[in-house]
C-alpha atoms as a PDB file:
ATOM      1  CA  UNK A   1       0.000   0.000   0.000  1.00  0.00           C
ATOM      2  CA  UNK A   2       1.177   3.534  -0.684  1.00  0.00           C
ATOM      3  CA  UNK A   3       1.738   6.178   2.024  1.00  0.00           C
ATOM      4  CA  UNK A   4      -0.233   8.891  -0.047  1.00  0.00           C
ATOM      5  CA  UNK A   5      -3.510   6.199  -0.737  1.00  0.00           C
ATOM      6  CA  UNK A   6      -6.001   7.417   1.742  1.00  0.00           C
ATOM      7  CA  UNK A   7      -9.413   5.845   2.466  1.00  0.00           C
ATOM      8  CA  UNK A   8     -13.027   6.917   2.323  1.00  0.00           C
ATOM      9  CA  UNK A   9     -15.393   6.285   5.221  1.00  0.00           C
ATOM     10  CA  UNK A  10     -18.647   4.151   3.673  1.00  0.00           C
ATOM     11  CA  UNK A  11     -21.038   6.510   3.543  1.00  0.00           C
ATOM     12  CA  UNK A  12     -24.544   5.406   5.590  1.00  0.00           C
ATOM     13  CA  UNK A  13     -27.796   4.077   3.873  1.00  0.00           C
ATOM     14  CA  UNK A  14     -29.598   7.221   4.528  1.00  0.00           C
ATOM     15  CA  UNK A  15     -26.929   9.540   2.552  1.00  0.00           C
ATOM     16  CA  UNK A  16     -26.573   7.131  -0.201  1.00  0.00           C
ATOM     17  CA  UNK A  17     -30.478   7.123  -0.296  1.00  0.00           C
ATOM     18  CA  UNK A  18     -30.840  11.049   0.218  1.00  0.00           C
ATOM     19  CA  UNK A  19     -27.928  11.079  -3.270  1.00  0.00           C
ATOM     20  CA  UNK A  20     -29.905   8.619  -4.954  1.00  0.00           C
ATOM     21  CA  UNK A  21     -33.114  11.095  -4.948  1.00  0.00           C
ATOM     22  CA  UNK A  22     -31.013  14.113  -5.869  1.00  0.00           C
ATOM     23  CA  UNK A  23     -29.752  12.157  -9.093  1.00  0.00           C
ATOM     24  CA  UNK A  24     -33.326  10.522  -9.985  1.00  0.00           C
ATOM     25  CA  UNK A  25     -34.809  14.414  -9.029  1.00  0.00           C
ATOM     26  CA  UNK A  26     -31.918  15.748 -11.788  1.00  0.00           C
ATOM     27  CA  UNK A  27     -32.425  13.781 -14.089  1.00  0.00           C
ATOM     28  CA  UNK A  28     -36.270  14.166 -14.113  1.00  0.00           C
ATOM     29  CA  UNK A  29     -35.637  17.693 -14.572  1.00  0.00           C
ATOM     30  CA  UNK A  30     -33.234  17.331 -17.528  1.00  0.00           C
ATOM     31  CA  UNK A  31     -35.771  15.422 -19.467  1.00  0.00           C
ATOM     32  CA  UNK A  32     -38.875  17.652 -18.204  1.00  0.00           C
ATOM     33  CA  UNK A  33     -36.376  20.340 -20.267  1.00  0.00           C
ATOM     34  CA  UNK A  34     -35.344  18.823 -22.968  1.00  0.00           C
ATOM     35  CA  UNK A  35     -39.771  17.729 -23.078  1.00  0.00           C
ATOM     36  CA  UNK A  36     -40.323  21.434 -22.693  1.00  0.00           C
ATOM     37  CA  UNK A  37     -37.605  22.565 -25.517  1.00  0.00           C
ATOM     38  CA  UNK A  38     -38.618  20.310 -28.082  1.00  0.00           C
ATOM     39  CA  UNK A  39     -42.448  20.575 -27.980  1.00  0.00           C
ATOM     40  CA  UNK A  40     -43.065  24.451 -29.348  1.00  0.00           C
ATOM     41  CA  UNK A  41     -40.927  23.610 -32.217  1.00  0.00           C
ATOM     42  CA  UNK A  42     -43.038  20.059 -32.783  1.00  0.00           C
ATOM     43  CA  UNK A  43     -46.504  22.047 -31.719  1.00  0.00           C
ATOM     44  CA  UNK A  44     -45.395  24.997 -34.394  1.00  0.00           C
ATOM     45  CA  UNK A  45     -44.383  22.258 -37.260  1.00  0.00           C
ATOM     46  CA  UNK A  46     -48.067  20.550 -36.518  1.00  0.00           C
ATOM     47  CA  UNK A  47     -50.385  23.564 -36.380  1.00  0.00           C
ATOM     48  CA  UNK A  48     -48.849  26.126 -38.977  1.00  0.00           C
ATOM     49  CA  UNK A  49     -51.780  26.576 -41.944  1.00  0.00           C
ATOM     50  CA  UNK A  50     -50.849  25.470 -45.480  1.00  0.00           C
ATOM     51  CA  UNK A  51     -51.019  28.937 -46.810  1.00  0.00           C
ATOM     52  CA  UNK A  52     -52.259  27.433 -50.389  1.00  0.00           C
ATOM     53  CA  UNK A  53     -54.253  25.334 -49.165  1.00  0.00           C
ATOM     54  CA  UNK A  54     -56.366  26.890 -46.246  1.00  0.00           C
ATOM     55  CA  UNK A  55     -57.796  30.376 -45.987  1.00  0.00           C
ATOM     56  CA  UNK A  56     -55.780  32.594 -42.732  1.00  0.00           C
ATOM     57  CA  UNK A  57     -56.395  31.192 -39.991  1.00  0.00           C
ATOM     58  CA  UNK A  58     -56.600  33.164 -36.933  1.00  0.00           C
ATOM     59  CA  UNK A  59     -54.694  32.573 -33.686  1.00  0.00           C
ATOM     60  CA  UNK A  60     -57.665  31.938 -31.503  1.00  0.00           C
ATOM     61  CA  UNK A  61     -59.180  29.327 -34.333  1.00  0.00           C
ATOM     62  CA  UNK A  62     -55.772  27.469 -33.897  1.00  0.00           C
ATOM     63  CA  UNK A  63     -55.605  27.523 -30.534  1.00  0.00           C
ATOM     64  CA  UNK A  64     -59.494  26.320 -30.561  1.00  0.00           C
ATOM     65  CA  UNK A  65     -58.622  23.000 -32.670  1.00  0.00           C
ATOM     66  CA  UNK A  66     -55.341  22.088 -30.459  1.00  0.00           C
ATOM     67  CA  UNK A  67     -56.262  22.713 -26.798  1.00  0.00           C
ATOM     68  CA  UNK A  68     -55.645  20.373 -24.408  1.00  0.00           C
ATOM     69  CA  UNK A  69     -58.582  19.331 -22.684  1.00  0.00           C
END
């Protein structure tokens, strides 16, 4: 064994738990982003009128046809 190797008390169930929530909490907010990030682009791409196609639609109509109940 070295003299500069030092060791690292265990740490106890309850901090390992408490670190294991922090990490599943992170990560749920990560992908609640990246949710949040790549929806307006998705929600634009899926309710923009076909200008040739349709007569102008007005915000309110749109908004009418895709609400979320």
């Amino acid at each position: 064994m070295r003299p500069s190797m030092r060791f690292v008390p265990v740490k106890s169930e309850e901090v390992q738990a408490t670190a294991m929530v922090f990490r599943v909490r992170e990560l749920m907010i990560r992908q609640r982003t990246q949710l949040i990030n790549a929806d307006p682009s998705a929600f634009q791409i899926a309710t923009e009128p076909n200008k040739e196609k349709w007569p102008k639609v007005g915000d309110e109509a749109v908004r009418r046809r895709f609400e979320v109940a």
